[in-house]
C-alpha atoms as a PDB file:
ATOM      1  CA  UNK A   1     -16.348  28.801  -4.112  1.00  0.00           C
ATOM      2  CA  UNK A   2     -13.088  26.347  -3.059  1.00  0.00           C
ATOM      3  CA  UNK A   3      -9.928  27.724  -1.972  1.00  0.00           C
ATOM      4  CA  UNK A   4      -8.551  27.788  -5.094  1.00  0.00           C
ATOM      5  CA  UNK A   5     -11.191  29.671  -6.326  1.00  0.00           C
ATOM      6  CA  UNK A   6     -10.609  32.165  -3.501  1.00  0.00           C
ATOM      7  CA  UNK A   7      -7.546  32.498  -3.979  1.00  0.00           C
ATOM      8  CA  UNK A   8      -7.451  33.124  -7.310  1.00  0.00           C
ATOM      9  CA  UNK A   9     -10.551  35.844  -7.200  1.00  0.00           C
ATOM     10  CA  UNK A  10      -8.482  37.671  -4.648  1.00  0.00           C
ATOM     11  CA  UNK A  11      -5.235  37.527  -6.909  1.00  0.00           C
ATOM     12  CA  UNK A  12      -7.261  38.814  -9.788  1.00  0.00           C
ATOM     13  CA  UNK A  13      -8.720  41.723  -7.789  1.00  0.00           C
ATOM     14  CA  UNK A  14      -5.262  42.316  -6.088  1.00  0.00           C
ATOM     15  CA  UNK A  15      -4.126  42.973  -9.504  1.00  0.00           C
ATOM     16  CA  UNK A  16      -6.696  45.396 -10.891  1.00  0.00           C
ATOM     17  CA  UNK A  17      -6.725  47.497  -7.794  1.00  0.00           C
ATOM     18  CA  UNK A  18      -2.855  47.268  -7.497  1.00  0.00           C
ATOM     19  CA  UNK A  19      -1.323  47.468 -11.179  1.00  0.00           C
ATOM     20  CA  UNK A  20      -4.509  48.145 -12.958  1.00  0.00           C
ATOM     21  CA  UNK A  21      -4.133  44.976 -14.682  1.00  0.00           C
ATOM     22  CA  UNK A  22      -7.081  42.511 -15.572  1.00  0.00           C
ATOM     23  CA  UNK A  23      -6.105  39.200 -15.458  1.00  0.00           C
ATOM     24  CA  UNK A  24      -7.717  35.737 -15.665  1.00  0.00           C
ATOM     25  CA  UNK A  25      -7.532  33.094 -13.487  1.00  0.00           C
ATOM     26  CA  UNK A  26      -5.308  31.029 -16.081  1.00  0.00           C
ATOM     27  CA  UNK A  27      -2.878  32.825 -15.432  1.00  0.00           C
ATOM     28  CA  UNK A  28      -2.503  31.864 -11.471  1.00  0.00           C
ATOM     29  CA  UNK A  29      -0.968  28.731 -10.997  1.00  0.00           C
ATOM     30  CA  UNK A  30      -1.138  26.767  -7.772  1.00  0.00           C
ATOM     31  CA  UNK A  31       0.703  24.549  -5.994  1.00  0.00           C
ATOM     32  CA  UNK A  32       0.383  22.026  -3.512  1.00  0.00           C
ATOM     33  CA  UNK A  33       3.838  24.162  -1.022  1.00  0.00           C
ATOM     34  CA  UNK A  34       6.903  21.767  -1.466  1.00  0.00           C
ATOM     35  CA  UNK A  35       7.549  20.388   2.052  1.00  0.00           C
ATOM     36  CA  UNK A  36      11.026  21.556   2.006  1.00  0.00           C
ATOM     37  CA  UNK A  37       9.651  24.854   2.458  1.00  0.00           C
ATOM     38  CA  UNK A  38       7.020  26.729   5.080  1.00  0.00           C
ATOM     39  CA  UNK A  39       3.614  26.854   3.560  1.00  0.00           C
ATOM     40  CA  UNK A  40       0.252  25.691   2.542  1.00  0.00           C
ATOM     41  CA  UNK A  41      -0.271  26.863  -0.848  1.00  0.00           C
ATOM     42  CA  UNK A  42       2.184  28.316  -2.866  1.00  0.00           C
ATOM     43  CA  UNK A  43       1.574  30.981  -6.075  1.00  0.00           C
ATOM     44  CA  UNK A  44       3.657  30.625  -8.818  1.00  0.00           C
ATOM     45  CA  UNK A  45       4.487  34.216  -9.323  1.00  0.00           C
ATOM     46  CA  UNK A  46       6.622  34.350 -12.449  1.00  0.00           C
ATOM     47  CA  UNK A  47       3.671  34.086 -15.417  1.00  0.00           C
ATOM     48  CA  UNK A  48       2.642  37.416 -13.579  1.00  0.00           C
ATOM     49  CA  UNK A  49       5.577  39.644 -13.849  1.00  0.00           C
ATOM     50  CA  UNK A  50       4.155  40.808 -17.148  1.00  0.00           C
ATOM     51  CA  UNK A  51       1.382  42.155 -15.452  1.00  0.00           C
ATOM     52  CA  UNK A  52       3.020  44.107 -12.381  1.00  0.00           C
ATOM     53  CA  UNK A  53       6.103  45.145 -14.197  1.00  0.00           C
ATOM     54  CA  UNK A  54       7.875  44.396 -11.285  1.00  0.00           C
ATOM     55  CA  UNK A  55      10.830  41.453 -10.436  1.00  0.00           C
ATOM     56  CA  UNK A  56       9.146  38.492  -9.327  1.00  0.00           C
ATOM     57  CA  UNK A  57      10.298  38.979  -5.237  1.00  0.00           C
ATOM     58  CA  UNK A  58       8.374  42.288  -5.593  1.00  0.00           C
ATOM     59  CA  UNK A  59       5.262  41.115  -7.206  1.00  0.00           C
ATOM     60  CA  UNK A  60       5.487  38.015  -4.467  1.00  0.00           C
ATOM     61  CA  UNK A  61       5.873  40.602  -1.384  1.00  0.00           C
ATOM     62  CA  UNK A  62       3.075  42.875  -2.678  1.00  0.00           C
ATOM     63  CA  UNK A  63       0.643  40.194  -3.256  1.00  0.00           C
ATOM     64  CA  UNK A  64       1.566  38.254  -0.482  1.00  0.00           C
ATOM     65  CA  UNK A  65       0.910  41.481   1.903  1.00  0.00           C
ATOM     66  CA  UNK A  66      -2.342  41.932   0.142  1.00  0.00           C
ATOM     67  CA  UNK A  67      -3.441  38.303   0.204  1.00  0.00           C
ATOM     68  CA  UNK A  68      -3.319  38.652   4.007  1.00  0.00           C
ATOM     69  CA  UNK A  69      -5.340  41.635   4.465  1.00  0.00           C
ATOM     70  CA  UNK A  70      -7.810  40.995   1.652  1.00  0.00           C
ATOM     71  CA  UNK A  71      -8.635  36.986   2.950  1.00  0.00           C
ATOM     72  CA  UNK A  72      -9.126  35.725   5.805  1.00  0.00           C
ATOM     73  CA  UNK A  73      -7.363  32.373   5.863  1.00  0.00           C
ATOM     74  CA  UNK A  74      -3.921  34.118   4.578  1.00  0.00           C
ATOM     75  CA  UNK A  75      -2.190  34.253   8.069  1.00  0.00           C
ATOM     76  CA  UNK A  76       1.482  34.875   6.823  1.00  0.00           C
ATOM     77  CA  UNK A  77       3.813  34.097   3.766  1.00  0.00           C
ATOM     78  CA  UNK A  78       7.525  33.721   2.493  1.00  0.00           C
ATOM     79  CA  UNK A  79       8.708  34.839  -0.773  1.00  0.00           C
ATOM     80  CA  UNK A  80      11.531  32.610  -1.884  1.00  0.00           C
ATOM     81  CA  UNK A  81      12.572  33.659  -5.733  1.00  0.00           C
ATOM     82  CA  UNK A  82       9.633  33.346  -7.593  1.00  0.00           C
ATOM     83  CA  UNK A  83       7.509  31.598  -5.289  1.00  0.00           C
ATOM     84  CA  UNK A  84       5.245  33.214  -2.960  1.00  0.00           C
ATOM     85  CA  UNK A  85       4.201  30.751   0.039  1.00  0.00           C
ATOM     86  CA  UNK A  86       1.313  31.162   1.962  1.00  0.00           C
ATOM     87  CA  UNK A  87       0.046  30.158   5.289  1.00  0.00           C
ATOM     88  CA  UNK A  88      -3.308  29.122   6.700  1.00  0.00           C
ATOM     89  CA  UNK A  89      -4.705  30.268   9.802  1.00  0.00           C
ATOM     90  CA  UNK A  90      -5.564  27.789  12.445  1.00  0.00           C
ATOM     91  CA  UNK A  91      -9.081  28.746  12.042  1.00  0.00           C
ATOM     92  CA  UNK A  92      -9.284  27.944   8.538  1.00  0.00           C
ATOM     93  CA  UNK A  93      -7.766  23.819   9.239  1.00  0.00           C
ATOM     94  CA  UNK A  94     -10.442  23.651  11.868  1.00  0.00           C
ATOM     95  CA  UNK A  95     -13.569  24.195   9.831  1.00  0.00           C
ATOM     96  CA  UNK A  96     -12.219  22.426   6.791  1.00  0.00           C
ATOM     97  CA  UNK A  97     -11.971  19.718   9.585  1.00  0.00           C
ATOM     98  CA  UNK A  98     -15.498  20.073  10.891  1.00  0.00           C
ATOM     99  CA  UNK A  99     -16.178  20.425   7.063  1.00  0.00           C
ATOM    100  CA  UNK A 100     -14.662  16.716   6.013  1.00  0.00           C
ATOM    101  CA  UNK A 101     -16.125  15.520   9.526  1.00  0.00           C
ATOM    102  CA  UNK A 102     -19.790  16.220   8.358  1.00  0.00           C
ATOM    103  CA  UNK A 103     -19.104  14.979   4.925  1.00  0.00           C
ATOM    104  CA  UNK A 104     -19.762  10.878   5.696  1.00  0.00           C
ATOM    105  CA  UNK A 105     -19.212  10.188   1.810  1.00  0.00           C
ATOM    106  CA  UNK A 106     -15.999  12.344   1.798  1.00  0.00           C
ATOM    107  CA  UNK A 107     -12.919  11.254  -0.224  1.00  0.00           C
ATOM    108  CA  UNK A 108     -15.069   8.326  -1.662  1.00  0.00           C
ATOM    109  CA  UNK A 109     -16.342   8.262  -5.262  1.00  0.00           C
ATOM    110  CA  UNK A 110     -19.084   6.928  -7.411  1.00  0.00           C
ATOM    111  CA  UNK A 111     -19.046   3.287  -8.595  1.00  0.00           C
ATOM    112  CA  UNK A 112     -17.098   2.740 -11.875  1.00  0.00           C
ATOM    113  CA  UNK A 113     -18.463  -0.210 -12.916  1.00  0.00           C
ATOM    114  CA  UNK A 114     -14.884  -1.849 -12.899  1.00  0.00           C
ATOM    115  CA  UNK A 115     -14.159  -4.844 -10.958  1.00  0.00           C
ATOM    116  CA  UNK A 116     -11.032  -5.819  -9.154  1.00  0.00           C
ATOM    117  CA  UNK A 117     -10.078  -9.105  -7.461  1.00  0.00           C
ATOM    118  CA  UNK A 118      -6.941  -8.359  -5.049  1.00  0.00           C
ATOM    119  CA  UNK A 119      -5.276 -10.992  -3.723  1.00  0.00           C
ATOM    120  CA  UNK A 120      -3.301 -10.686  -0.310  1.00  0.00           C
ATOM    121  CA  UNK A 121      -1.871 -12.117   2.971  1.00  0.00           C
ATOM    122  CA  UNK A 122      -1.458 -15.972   2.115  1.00  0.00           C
ATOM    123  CA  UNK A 123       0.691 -17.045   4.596  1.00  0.00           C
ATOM    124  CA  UNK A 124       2.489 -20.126   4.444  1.00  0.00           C
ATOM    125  CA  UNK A 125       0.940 -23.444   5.884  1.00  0.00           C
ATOM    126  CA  UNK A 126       4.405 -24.647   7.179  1.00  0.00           C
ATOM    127  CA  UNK A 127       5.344 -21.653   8.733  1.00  0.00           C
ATOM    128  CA  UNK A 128       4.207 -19.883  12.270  1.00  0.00           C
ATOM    129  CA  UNK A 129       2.558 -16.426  11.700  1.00  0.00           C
ATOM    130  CA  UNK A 130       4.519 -13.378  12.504  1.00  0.00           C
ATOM    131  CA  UNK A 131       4.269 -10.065  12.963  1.00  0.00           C
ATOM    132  CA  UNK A 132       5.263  -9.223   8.852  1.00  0.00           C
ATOM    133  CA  UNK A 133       2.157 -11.312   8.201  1.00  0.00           C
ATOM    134  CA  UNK A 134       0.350  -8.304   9.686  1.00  0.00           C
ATOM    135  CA  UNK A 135       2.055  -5.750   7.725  1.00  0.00           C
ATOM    136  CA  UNK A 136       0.817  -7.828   4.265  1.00  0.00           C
ATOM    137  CA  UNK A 137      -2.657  -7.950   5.873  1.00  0.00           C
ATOM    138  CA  UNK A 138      -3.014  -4.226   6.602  1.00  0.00           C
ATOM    139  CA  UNK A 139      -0.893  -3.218   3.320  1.00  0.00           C
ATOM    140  CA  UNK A 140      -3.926  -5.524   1.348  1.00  0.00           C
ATOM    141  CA  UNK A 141      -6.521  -4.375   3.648  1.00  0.00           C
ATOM    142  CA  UNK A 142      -5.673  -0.910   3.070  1.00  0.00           C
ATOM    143  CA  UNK A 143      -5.353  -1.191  -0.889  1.00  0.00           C
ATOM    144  CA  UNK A 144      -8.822  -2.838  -1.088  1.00  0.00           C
ATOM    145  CA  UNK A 145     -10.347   0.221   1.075  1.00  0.00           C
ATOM    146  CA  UNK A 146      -8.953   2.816  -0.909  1.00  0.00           C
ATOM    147  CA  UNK A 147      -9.999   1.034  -4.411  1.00  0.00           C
ATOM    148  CA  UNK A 148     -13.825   0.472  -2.845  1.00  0.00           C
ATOM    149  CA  UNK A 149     -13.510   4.200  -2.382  1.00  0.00           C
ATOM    150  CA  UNK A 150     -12.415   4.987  -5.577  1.00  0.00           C
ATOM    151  CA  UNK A 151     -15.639   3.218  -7.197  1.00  0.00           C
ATOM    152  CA  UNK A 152     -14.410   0.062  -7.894  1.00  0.00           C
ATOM    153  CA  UNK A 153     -16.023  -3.197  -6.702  1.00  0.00           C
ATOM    154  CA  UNK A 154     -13.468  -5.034  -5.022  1.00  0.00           C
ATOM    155  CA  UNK A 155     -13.128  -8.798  -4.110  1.00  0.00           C
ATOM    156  CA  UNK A 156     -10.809  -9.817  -1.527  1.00  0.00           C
ATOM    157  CA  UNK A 157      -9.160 -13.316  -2.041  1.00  0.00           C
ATOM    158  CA  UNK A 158      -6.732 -14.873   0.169  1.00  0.00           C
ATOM    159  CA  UNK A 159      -5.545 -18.102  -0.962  1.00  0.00           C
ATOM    160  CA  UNK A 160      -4.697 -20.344   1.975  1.00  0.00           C
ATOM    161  CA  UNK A 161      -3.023 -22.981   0.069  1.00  0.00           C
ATOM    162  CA  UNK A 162      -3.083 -25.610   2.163  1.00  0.00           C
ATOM    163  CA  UNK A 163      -3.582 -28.417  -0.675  1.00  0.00           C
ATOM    164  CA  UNK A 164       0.347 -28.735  -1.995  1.00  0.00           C
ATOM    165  CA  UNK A 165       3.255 -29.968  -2.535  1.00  0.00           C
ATOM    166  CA  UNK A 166       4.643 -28.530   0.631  1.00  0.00           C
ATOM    167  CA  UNK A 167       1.586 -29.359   2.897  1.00  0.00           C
ATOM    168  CA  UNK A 168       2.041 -33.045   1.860  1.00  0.00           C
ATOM    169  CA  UNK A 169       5.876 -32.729   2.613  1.00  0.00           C
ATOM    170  CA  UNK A 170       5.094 -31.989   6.619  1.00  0.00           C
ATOM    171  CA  UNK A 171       2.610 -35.001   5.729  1.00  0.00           C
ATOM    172  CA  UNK A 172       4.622 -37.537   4.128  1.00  0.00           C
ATOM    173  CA  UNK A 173       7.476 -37.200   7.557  1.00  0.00           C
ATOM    174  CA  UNK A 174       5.146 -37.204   9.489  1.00  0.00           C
ATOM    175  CA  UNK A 175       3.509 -40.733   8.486  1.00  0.00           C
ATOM    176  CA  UNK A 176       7.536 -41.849   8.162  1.00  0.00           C
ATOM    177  CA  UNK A 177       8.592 -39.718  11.855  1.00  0.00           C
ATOM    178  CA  UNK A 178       6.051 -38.757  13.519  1.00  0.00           C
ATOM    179  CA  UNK A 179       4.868 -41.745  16.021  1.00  0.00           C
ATOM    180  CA  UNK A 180       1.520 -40.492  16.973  1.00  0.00           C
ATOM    181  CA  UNK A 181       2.751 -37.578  17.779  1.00  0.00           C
ATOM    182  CA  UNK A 182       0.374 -34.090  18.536  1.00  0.00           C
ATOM    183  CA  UNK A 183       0.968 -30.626  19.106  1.00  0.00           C
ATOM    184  CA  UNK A 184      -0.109 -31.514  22.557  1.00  0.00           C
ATOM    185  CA  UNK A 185       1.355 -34.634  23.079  1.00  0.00           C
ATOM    186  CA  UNK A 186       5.304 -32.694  22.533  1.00  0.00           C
ATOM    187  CA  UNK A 187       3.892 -29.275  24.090  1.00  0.00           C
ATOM    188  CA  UNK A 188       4.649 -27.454  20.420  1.00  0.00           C
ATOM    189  CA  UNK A 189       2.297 -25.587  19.326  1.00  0.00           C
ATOM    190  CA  UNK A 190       0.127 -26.498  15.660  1.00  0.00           C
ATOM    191  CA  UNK A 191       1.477 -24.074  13.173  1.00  0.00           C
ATOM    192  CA  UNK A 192       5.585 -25.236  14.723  1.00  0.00           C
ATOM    193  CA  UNK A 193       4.375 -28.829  14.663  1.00  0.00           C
ATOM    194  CA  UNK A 194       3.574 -28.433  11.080  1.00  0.00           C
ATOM    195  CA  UNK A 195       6.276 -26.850  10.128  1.00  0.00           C
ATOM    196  CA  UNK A 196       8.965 -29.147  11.954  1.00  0.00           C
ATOM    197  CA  UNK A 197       7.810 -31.993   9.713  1.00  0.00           C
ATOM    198  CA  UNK A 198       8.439 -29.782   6.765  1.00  0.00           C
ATOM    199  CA  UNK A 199      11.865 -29.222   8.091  1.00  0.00           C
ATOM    200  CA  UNK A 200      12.353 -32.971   8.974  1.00  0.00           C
ATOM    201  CA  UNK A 201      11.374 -33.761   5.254  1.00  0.00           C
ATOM    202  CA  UNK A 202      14.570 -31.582   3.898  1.00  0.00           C
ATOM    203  CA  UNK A 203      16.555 -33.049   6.425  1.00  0.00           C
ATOM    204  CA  UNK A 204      15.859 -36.411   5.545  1.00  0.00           C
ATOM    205  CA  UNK A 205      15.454 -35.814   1.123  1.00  0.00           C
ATOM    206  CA  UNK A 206      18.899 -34.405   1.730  1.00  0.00           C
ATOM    207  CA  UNK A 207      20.274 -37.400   3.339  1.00  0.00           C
ATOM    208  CA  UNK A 208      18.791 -39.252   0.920  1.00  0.00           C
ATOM    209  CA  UNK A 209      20.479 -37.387  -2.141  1.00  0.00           C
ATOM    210  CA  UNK A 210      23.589 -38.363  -1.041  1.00  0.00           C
ATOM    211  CA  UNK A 211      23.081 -41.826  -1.592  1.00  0.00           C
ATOM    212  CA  UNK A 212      22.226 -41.442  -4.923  1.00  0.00           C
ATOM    213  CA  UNK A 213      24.793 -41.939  -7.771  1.00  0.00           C
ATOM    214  CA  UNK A 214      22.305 -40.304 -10.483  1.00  0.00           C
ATOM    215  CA  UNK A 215      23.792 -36.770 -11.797  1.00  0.00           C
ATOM    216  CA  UNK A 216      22.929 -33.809  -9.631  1.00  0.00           C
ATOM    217  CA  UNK A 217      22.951 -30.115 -10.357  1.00  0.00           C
ATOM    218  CA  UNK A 218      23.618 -29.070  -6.897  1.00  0.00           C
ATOM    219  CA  UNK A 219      20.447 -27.111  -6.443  1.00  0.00           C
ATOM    220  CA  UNK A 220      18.220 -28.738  -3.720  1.00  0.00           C
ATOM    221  CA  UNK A 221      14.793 -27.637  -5.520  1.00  0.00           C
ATOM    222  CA  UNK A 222      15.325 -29.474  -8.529  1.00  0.00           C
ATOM    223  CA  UNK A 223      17.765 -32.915  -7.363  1.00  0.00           C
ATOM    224  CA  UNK A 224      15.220 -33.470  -4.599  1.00  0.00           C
ATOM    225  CA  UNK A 225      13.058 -35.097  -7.821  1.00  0.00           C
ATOM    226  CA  UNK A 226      15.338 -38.021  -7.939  1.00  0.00           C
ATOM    227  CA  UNK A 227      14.510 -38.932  -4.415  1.00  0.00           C
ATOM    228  CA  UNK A 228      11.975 -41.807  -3.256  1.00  0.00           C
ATOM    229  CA  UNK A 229      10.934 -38.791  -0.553  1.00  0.00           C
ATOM    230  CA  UNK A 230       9.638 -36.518  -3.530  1.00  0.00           C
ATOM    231  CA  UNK A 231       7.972 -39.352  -5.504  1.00  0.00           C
ATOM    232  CA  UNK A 232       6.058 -40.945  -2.517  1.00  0.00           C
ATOM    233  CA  UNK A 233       5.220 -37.207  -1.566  1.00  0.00           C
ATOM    234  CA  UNK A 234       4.196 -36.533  -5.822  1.00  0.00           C
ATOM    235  CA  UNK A 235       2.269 -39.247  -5.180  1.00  0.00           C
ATOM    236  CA  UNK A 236      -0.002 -38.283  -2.088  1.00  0.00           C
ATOM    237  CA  UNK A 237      -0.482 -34.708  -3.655  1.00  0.00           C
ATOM    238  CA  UNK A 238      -1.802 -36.441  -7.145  1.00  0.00           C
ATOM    239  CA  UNK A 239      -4.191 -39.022  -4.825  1.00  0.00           C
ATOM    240  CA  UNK A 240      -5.485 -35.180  -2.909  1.00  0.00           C
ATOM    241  CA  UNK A 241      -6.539 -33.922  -5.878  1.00  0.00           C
ATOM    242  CA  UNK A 242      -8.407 -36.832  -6.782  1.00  0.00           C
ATOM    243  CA  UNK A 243     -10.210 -37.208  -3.354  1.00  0.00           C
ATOM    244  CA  UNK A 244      -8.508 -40.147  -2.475  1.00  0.00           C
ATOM    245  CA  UNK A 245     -10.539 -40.808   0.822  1.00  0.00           C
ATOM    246  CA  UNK A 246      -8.012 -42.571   2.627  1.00  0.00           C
ATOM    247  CA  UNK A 247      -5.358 -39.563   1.746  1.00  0.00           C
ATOM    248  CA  UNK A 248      -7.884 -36.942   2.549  1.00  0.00           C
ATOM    249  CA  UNK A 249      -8.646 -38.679   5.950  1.00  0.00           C
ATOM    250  CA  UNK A 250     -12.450 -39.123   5.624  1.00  0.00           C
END
C-alpha cells in the first residue's frame, strides 16, 4: 500500500469510528501541499463536511489529531480554511530515501517505442567558447536524460557547422590579411584567431559598401551581397560543397 493509499484507509476508518460515516476513498482528495504553506500532503477537507456535519476547520482539526495518532508518518498538521496540512516525520523521508536508493530503475520507465532526435549545444565556429555554452550543453544533456528515462530512444546531434558561409568569411580575410599568420605565430589563441578574421571580413565588406553607388537598404546582412567580399566568399563556399580539392586543402 503507497502513501496515498495509507492515507486514505486511515481517513476512511477515522470517519467510521469518529462520525459513523462510511466513506470511499473517492471522496479524499490529495494534494501535492502548496509551498506557500507548511506541509507535505495536504487533504482537501471540504467534499467531507457532508459526512462529519461539522464546519470544515472542525472536520480538519479532528482528523488531523487523529491522523497523527492513528499513522505513524503524521508528525504534525495546520488547518488553514478548508485545508488540512500534514507533516512527515523525519523517519518516514529517510526510508523512502533508502527506499528510492535501492530502487536502481527508479523514476525511469519502459521503452515507448518512440524516437527522438534532440539537437543541442552548436556553438559557433567564429566565436571562443564561454561559459553559456555550458549552460546549453547541460540544459541538452539534461533533456536527453530525462526523455531516455521516460522510454524514449533518444539521439543526440550536435551540429558543428563548420562548412558555411561564415567559416569561409574568417577564410576568405584570411587568404586577403592574414600573411602566414598562426595562432602561434601572434600568441592568440585558435578559436580568437578564427574569429578575428571573421571580424576583419565585416570590417573590410563594410568599407567596401561604401564605395559602392548601387542602392542599399541600410541593413548590413542583406547590402553585403553587392560586395566583391561576399561573391568571392559565395564562391569558395559553392567550390566546398563540391570538394574542390584545392579549397578543401587536400
Amino acid at each position: 500500500m503507497n502513501l496515498e493509499q495509507e492515507l486514505k484507509q486511515a481517513t476512511i476508518e477515522i470517519f467510521k469510528e469518529e462520525f459513523g460515516e462510511e466513506i470511499f476513498s473517492d471522496a479524499v482528495t490529495l494534494n501535492i501541499t502548496k509551498k506557500e504553506h507548511i506541509g507535505d500532503y495536504t487533504v482537501v477537507v471540504f467534499p467531507l463536511i457532508k459526512f462529519s456535519k461539522k464546519s470544515p476547520e472542525q472536520t480538519a482539526e479532528i482528523l488531523g489529531e487523529k491522523l497523527k495518532t492513528k499513522t505513524n508518518f503524521v508528525e504534525a498538521y495546520n488547518v488553514i480554511k478548508g485545508f488540512l496540512n500534514l507533516s512527515f516525520t523525519s523517519a518516514y523521508w529517510l526510508n523512502r530515501l533508502e527506499e528510492i536508493s535501492a530502487n536502481k530503475s527508479y523514476g525511469t520507465f519502459p521503452a515507448n517505442g518512440k524516437k527522438v532526435v534532440l539537437e543541442y549545444c552548436g556553438p559557433n565556429t567564429n566565436k571562443p567558447l564561454h561559459i553559456g555554452h555550458v549552460r546549453n550543453m547541460f540544459l541538452g544533456f539534461s533533456m536527453s536524460e530525462i526523455l531516455k528515462a521516460n522510454g524514449y530512444d533518444v539521439t543526440k546531434v550536435n551540429i558543428y557547422n563548420d562548412r558555411g558561409i561564415a567559416i569561409c568569411k574568417s577564410m576568405v580575410a584570411y587568404i586577403h590579411y592574414g600573411n602566414n599568420s598562426t595562432p602561434q605565430s601572434t600568441g592568440i589563441k585558435g578559436d580568437h584567431f578564427v574569429g578575428d578574421w571573421y571580424v576583419k571580413w565585416n570590417e573590410k565588406a563594410k568599407e567596401e559598401l561604401e564605395s559602392i553607388n548601387a542602392a542599399k537598404t541600410g541593413d548590413f546582412d542583406e547590402d553585403q551581397k553587392l560586395t566583391n567580399l561576399f561573391k568571392e566568399t559565395q564562391e569558395m563556399l559553392l567550390k566546398w560543397e563540391d570538394g574542390d580539392a584545392d579549397t578543401m586543402g587536400v
